[in-house]
Protein backbone atom coordinates (compact mmCIF):
# COMPACT_ATOMS: atom_id res chain seq x y z
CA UNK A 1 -6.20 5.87 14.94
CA UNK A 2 -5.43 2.36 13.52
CA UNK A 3 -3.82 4.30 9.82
CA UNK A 4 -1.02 6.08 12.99
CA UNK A 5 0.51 2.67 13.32
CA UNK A 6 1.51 1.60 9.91
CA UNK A 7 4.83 2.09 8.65
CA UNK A 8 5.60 3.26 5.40
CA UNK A 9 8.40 1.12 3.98
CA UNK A 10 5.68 -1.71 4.38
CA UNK A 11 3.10 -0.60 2.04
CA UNK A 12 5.61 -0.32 -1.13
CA UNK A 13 3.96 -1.80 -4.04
CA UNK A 14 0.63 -1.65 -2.50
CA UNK A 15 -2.63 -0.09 -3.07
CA UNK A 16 -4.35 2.49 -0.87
CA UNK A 17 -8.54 2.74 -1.14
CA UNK A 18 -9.61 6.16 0.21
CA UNK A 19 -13.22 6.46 1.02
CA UNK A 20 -14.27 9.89 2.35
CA UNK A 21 -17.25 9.81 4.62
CA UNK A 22 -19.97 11.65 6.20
CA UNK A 23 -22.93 10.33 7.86
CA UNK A 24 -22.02 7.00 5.70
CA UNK A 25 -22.10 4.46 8.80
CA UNK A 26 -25.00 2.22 7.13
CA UNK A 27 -22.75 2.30 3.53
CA UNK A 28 -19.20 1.58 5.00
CA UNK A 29 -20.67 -1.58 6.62
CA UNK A 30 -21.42 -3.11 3.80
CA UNK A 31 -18.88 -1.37 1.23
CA UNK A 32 -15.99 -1.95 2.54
CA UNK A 33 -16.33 -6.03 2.73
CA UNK A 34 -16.90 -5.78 -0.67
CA UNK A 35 -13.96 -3.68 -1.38
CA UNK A 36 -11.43 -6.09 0.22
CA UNK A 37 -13.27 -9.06 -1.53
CA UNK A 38 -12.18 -7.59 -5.13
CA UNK A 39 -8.50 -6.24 -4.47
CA UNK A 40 -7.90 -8.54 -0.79
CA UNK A 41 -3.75 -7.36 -1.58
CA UNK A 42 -4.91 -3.45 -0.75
CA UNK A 43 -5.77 -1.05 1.99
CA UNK A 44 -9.07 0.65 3.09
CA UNK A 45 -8.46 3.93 4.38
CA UNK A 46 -11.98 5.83 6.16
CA UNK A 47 -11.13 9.65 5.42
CA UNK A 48 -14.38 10.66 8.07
CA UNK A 49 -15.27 14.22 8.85
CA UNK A 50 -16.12 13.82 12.47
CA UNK A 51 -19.64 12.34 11.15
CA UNK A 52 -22.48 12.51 13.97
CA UNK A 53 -23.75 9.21 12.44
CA UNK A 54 -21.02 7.26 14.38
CA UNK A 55 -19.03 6.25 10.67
CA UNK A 56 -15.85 7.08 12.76
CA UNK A 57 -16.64 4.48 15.30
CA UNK A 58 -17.75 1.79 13.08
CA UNK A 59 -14.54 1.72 11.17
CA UNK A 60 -12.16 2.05 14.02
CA UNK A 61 -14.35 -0.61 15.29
CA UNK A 62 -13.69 -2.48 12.20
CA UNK A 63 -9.94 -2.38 11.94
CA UNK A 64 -9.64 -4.21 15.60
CA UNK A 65 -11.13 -7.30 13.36
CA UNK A 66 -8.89 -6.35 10.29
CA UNK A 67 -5.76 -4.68 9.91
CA UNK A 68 -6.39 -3.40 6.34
CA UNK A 69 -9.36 -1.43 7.21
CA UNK A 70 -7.53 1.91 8.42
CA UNK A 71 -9.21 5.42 9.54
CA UNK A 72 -8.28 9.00 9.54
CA UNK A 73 -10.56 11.11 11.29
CA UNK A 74 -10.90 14.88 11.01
CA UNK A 75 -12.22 16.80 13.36
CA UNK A 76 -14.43 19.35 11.08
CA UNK A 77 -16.43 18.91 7.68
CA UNK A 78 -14.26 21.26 4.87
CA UNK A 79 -15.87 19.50 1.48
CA UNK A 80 -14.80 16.71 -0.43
CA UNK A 81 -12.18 18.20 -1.96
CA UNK A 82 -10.53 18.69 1.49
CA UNK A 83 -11.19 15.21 2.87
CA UNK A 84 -9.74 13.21 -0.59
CA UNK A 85 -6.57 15.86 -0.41
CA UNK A 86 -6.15 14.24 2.67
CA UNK A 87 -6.63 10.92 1.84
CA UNK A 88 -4.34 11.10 -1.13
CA UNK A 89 -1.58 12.86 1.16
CA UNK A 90 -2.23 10.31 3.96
CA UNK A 91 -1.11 7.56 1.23
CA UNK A 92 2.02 9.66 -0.24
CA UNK A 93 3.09 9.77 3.90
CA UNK A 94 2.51 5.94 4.52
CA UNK A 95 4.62 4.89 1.54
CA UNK A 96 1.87 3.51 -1.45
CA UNK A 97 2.21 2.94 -4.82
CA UNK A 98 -1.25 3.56 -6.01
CA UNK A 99 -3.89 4.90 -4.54
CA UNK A 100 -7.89 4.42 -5.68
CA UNK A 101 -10.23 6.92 -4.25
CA UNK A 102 -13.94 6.24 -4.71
CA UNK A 103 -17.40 7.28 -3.27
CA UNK A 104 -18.66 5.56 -0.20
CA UNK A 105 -22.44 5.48 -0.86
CA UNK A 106 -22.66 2.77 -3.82
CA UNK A 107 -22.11 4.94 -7.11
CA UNK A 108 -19.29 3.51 -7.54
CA UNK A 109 -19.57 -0.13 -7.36
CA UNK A 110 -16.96 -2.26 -5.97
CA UNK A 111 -17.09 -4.77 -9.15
CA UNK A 112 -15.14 -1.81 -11.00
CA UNK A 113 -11.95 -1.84 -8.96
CA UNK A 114 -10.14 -4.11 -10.56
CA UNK A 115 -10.24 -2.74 -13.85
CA UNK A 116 -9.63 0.94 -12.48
CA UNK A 117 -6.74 -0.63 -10.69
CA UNK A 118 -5.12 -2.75 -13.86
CA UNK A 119 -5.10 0.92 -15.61
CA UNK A 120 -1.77 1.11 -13.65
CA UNK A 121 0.06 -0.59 -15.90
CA UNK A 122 -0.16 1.94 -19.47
CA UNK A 123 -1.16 5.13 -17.00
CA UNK A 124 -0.53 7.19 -14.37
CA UNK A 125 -3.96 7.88 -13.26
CA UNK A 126 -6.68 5.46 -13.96
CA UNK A 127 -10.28 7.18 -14.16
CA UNK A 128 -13.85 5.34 -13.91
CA UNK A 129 -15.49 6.72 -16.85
CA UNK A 130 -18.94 7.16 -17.13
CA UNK A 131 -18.50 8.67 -20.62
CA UNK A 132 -16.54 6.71 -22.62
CA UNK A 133 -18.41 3.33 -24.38
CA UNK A 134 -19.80 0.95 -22.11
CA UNK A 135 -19.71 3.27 -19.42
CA UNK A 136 -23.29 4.75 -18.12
CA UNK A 137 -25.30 6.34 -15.06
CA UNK A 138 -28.33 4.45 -13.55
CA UNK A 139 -30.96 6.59 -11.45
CA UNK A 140 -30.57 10.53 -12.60
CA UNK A 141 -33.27 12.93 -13.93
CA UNK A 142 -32.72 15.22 -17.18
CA UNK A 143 -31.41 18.20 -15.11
CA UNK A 144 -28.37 16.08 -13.49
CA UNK A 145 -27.49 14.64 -16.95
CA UNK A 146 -27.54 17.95 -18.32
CA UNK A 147 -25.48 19.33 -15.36
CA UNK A 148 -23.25 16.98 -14.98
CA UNK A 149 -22.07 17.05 -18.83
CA UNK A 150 -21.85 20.90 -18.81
CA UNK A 151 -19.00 20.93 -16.12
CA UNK A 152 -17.58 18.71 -18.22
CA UNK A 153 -17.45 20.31 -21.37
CA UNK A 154 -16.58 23.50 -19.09
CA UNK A 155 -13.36 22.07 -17.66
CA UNK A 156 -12.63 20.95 -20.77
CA UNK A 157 -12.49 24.54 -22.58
CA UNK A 158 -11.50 26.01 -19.16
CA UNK A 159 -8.28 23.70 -18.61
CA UNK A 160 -7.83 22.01 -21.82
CA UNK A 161 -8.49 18.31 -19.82
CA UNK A 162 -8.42 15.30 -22.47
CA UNK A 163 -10.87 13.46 -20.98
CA UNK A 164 -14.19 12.30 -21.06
CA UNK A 165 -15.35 11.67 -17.59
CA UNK A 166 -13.62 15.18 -15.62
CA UNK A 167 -15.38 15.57 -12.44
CA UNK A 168 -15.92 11.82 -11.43
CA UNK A 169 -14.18 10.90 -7.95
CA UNK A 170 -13.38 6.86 -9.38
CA UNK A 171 -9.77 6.88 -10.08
CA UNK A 172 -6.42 6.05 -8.93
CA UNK A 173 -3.74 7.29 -9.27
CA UNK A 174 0.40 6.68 -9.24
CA UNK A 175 1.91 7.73 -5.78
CA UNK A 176 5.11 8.26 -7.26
CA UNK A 177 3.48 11.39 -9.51
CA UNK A 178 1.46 12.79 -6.83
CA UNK A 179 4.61 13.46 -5.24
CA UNK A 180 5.44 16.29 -7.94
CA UNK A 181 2.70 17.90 -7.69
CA UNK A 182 2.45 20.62 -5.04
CA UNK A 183 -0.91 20.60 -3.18
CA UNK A 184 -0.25 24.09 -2.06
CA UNK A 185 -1.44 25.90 -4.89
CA UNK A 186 -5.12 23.58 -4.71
CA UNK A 187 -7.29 26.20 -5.47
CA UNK A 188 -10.57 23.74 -4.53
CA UNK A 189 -11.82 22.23 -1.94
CA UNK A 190 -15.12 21.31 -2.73
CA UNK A 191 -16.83 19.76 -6.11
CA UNK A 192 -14.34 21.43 -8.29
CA UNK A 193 -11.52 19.65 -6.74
CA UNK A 194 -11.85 16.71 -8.94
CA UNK A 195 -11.05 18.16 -11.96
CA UNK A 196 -8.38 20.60 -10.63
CA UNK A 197 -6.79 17.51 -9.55
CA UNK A 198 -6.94 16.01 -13.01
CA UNK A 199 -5.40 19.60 -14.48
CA UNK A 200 -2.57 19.57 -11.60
CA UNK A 201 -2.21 15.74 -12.95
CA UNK A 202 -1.74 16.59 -16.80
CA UNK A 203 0.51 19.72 -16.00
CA UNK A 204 2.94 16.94 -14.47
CA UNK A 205 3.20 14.98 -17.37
CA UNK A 206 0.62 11.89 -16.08
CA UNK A 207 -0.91 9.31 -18.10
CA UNK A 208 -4.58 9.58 -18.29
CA UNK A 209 -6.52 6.63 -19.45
CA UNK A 210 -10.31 6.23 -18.90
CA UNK A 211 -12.32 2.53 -18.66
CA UNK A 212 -15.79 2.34 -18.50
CA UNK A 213 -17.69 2.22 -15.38
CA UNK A 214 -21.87 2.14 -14.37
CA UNK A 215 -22.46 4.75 -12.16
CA UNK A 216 -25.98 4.40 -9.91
CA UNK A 217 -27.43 7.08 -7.91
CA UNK A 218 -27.06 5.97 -3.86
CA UNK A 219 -29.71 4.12 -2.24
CA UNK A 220 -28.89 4.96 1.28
CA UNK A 221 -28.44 8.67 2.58
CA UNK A 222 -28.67 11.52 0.91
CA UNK A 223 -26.44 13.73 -1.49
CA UNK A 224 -24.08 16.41 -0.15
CA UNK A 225 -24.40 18.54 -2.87
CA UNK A 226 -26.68 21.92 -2.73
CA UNK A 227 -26.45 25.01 -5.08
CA UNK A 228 -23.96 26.71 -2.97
CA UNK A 229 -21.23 24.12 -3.68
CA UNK A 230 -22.24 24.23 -7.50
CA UNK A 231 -21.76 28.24 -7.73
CA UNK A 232 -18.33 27.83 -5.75
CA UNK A 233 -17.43 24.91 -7.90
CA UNK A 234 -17.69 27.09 -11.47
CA UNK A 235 -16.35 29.49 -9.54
CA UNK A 236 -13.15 28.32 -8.98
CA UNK A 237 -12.99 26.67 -12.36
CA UNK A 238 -13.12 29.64 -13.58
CA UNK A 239 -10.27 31.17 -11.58
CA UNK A 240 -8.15 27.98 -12.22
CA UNK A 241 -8.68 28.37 -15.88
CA UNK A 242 -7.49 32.40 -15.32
CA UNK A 243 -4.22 30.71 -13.44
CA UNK A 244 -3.60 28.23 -16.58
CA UNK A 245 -3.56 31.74 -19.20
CA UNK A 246 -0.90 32.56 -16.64
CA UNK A 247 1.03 29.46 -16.13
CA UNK A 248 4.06 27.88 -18.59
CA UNK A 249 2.80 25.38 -20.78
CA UNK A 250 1.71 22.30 -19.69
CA UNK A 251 4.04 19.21 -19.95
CA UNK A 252 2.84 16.04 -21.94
CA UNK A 253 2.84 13.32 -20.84
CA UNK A 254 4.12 10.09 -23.05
């Protein structure tokens, strides 16, 4: 795999983008020029869970033409959660200083990434907001609205998170605090993972800021997620928010 043969001490001060993937061949093509176009200085890393689709094949195919397009490829699908742990690992290993994890089907546009990226320099993790003013969501019926702001008033109550957007996967974060935080005790690793990660984040003492972001329903494919991942995703909020009753007070950050 093209990520095997870069060395770590040469991405210092650079920026890693993690896209996780299934079935998202027809996306990538298209995304990831786009990507590259608004931060050309950074990375593109294709976290792909073995995806029948041939998304594998068009990104190793991809990196031949340019070495900043990078894949990791796992051999079996184990959620979301799973796949951007391993991104975000993958990045910590090859010696990063930020790394931006986003969707690969078009809800989150590349136009955002520079903004997301410039909250680097008051935070240590930098979250695409759909929440916050002049942030919004394009293409979703009642029922997702209404779903989407109950898990985050949820993990709010249930892990005393700060902030408005919880479960959104548009962020990036500072390699340097990931390193403290011990990916071990990841309780997730499905939809839930997002704001787990956010909770691991705050009990480290990271800066959280939030900028807005327009969030549009994908065009191309179709969604991953089904009522099964939703019951295991309140499910293991709820056991992470048992954990935090249990766990030593959680450090501030500045």
């Amino acid at each position: 795999m093209p990520a095997e043969s870069l060395r770590p001490e040469r991405n210092s001060g650079r920026t890693l983008v993690t896209l996780c993937t299934y079935n998202e061949r027809e996306n990538i093509s298209r995304l990831i020029p786009l990507i590259l176009e608004a931060l050309p200085a950074a990375d593109v890393l294709v976290v792909d869970d073995n995806s029948p689709d041939g998304t594998a094949d068009l990104a190793r195919e991809m990196g031949r033409s340019d070495p900043r397009i990078l894949l990791l490829l796992r051999m079996k699908k184990e959620g979301l959660g799973a796949a951007t742990l391993a991104g975000l690992c993958h990045a910590i290993d090859l010696g990063y200083e930020f790394v931006l994890n986003m969707d690969a089907d078009f809800s989150h546009h590349p136009r955002h990434l520079q903004a997301i990226r410039n909250c680097m320099s008051v935070a240590d993790v930098g979250i695409g907001s759909r929440y916050i003013p002049g942030g919004a969501i394009v293409g979703w019926s009642l029922k997702r609205h209404v779903m989407s702001q109950g898990i985050n008033i949820y993990s709010r109550i249930l892990l005393g998170l700060r902030t408005g957007d919880c479960s959104g996967a548009f962020r990036c974060y500072r390699i340097s605090k990931l390193r403290e935080i011990d990916f071990n005790r990841f309780r997730s690793r499905g939809y839930a993972f997002q704001e787990e990660m956010l909770y691991r984040c705050q009990r480290v003492g990271c800066r959280l800021t939030e900028t807005p972001i327009v969030f549009e329903d994908r065009v191309v494919g179709q969604s991953k997620i089904n009522v099964k991942e939703i019951v295991r995703a309140l499910r293991d909020l709820f056991l992470l928010g048992l954990d935090r009753l249990r766990d030593t007070p959680v450090k501030v950050g500045g």
